[in-house]
N, C-alpha and C. Protein backbone atom coordinates (compact mmCIF):
# COMPACT_ATOMS: atom_id res chain seq x y z
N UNK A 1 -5.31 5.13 5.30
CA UNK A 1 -4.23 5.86 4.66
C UNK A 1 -4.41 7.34 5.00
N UNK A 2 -3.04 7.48 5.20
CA UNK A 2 -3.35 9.25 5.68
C UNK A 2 -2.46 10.12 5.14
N UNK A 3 -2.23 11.32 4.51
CA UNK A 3 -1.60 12.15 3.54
C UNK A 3 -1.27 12.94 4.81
N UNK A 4 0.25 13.22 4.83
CA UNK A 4 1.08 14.31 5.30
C UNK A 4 1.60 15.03 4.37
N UNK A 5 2.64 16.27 4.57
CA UNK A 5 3.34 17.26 3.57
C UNK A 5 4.53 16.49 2.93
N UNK A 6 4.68 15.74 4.16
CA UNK A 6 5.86 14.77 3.77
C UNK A 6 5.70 13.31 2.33
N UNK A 7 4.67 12.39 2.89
CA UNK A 7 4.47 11.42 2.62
C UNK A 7 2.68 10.82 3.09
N UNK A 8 2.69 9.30 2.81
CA UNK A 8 1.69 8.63 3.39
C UNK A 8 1.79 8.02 4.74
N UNK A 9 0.97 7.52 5.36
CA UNK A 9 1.33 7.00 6.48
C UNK A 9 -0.20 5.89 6.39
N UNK A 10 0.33 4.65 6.32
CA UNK A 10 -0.48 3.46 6.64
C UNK A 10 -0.56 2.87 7.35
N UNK A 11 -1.94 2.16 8.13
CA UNK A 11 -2.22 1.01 8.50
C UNK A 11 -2.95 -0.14 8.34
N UNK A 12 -2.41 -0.84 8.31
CA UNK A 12 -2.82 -2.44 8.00
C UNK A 12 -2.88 -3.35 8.84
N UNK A 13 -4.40 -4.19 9.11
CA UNK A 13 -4.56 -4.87 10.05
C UNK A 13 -3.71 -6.08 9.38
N UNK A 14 -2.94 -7.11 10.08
CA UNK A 14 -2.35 -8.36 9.91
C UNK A 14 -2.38 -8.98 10.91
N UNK A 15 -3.33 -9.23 12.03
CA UNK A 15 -3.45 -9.92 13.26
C UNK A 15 -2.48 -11.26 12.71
N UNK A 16 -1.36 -11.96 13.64
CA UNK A 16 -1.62 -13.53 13.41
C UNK A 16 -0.04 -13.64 12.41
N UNK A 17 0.63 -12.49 11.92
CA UNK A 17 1.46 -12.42 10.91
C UNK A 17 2.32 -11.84 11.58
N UNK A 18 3.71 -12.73 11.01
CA UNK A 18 4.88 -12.39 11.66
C UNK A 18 5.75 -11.64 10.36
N UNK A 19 6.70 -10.36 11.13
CA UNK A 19 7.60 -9.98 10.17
C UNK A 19 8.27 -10.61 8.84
N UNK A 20 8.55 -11.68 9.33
CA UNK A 20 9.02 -12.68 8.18
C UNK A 20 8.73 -13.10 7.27
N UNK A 21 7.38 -12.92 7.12
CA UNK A 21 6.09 -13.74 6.37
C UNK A 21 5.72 -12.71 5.99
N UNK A 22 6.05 -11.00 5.86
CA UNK A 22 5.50 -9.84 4.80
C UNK A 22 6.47 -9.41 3.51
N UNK A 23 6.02 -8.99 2.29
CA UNK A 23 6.69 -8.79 1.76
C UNK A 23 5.82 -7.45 1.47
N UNK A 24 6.64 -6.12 0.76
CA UNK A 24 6.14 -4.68 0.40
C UNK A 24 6.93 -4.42 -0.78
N UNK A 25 5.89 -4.01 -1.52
CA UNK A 25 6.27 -3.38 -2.88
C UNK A 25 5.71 -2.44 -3.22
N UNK A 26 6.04 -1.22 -4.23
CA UNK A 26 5.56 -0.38 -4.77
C UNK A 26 5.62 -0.34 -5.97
N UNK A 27 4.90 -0.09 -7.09
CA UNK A 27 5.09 -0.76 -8.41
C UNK A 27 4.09 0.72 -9.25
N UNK A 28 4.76 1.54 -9.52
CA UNK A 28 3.75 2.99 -10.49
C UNK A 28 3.34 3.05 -9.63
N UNK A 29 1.76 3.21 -9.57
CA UNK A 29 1.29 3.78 -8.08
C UNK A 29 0.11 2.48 -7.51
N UNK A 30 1.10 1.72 -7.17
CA UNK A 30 0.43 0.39 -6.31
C UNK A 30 1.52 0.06 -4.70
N UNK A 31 0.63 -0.28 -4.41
CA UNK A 31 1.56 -0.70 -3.09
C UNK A 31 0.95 -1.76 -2.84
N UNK A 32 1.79 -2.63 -2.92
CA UNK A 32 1.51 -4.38 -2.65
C UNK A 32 1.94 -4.74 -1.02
N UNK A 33 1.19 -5.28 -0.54
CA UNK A 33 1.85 -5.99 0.67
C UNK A 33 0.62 -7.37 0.74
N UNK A 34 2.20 -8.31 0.49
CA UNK A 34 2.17 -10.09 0.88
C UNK A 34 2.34 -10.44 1.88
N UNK A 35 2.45 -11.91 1.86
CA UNK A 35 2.26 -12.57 3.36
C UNK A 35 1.87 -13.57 3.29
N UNK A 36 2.24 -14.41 4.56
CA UNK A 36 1.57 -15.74 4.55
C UNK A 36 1.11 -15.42 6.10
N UNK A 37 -0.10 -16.08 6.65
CA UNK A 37 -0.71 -16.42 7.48
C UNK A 37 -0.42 -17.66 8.24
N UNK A 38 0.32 -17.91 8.84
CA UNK A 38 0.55 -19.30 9.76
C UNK A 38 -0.68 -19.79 10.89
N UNK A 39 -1.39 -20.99 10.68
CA UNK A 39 -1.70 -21.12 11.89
C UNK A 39 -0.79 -21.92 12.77
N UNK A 40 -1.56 -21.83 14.20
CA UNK A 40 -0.76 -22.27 15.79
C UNK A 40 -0.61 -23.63 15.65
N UNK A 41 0.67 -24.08 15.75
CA UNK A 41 1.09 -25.32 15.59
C UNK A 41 -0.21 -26.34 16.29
N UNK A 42 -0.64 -26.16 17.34
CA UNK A 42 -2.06 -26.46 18.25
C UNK A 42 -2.92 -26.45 17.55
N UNK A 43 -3.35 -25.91 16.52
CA UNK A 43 -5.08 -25.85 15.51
C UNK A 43 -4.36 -26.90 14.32
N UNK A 44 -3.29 -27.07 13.78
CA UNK A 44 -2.89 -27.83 12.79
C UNK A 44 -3.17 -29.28 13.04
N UNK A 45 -3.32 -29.61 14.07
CA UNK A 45 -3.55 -31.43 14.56
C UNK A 45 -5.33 -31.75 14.83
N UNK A 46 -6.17 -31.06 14.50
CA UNK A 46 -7.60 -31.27 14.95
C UNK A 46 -8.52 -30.30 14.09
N UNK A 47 -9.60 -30.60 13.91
CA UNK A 47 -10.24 -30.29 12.87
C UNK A 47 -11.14 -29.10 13.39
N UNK A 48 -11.01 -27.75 12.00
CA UNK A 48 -11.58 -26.63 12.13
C UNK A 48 -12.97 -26.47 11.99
N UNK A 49 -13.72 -25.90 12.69
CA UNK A 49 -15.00 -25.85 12.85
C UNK A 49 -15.55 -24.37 12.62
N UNK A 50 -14.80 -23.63 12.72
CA UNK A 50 -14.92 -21.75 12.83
C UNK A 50 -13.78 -21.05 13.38
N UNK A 51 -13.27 -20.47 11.77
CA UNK A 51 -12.22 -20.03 11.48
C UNK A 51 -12.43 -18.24 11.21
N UNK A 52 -12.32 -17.22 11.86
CA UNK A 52 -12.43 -16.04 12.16
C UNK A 52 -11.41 -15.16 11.23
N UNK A 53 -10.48 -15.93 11.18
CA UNK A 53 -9.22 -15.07 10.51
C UNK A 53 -8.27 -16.04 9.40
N UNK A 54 -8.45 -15.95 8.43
CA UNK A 54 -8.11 -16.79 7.35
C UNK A 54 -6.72 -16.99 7.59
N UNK A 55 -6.05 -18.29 7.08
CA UNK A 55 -5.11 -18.50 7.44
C UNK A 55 -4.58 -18.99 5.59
N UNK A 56 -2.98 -18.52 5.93
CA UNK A 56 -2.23 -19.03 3.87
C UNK A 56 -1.95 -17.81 3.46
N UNK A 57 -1.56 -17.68 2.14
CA UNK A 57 -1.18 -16.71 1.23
C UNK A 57 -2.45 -15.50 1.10
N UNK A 58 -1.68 -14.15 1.12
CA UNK A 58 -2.53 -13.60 1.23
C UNK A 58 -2.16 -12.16 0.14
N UNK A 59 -2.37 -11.00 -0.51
CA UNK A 59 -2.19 -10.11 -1.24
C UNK A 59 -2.91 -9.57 -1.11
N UNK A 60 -2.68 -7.93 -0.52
CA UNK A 60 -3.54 -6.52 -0.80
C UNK A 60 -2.78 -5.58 -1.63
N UNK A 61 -3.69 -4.76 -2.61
CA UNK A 61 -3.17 -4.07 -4.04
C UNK A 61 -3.70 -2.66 -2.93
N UNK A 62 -2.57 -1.64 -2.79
CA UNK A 62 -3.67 -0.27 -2.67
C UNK A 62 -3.18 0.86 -3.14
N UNK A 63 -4.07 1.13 -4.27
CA UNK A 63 -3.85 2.11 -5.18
C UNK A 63 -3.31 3.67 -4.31
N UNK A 64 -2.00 4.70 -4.49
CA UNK A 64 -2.03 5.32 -4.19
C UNK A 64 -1.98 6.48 -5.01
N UNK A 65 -2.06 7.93 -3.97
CA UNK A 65 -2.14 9.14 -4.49
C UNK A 65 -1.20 9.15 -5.82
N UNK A 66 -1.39 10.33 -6.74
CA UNK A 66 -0.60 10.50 -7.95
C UNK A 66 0.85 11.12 -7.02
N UNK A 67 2.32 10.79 -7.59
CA UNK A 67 3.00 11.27 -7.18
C UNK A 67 4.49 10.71 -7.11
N UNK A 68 4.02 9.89 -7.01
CA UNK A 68 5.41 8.95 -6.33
C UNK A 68 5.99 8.88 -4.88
N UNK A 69 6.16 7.57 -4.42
CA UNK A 69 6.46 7.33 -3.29
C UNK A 69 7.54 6.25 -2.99
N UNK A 70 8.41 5.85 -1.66
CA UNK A 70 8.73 5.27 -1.64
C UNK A 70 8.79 4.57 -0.21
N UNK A 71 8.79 3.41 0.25
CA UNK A 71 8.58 3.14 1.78
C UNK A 71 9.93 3.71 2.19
N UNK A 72 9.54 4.57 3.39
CA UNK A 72 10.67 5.11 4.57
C UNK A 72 11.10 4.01 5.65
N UNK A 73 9.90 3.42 6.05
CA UNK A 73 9.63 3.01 7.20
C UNK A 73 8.77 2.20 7.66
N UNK A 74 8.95 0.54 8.12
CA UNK A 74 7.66 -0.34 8.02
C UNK A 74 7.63 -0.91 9.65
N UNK A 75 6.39 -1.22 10.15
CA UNK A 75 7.00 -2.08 11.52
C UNK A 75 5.33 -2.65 11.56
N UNK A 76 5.80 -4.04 12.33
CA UNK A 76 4.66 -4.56 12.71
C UNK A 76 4.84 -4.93 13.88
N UNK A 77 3.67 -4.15 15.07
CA UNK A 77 3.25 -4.44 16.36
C UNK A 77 2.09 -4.19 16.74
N UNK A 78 1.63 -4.82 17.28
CA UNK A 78 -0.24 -4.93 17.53
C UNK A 78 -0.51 -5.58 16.75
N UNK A 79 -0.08 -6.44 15.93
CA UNK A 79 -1.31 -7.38 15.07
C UNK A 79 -2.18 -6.00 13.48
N UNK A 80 -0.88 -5.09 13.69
CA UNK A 80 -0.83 -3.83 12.65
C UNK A 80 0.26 -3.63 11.71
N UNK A 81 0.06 -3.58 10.71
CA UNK A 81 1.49 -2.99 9.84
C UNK A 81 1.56 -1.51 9.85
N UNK A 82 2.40 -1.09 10.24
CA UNK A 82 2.33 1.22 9.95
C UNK A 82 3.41 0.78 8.92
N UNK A 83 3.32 1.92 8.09
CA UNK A 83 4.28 2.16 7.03
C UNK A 83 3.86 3.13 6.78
N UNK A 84 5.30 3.97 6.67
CA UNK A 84 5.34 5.59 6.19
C UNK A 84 6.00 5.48 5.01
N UNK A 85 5.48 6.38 4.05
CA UNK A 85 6.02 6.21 2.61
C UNK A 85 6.67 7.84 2.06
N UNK A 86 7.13 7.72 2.13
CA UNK A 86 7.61 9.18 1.87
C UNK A 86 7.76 9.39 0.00
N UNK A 87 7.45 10.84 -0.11
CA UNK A 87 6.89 11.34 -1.21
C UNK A 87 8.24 11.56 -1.77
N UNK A 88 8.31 11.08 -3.19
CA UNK A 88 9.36 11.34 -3.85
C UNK A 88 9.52 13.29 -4.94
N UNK A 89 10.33 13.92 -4.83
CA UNK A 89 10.70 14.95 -4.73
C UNK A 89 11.51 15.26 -6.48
């Protein structure tokens, strides 16, 4: 998490997670981001032995600065979520 004059600016690793499958909230000063984890239709038919990156429902809580915020701006590429949150005024 990184503090500008403007707002926050985040990143979040989500290797493996598609747009569809995130949800973002801000709630007082929490910022929620959900999700589900899909595995590759290919690992679903044969049995797991060592699993690196958890796969299913997933929830991170991250407490932010005092202030108020609201998401500007979200995108996921690289197996990253950025989200800019801009500071409410």
């Amino acid at each position: 998490m990184f503090e500008t004059e403007a707002g926050l600016l985040i990143v979040v690793a989500l290797p493996g997670v598609e747009p569809s499958d995130t949800e973002i909230s801000i709630e007082r000063d929490i910022l929620r981001i959900a999700g589900f984890r899909r595995l590759p239709p290919v690992m679903r038919r044969g049995a797991i032995y060592r699993l690196e990156i958890p796969h299913g429902r997933f929830e991170r809580s991250i407490r932010l600065p005092a202030g108020g915020f609201d998401v500007e701006r979200s995108a996921l590429a690289n197996g990253c979520l950025f989200l800019s949150l801009a500071k409410l005024r």
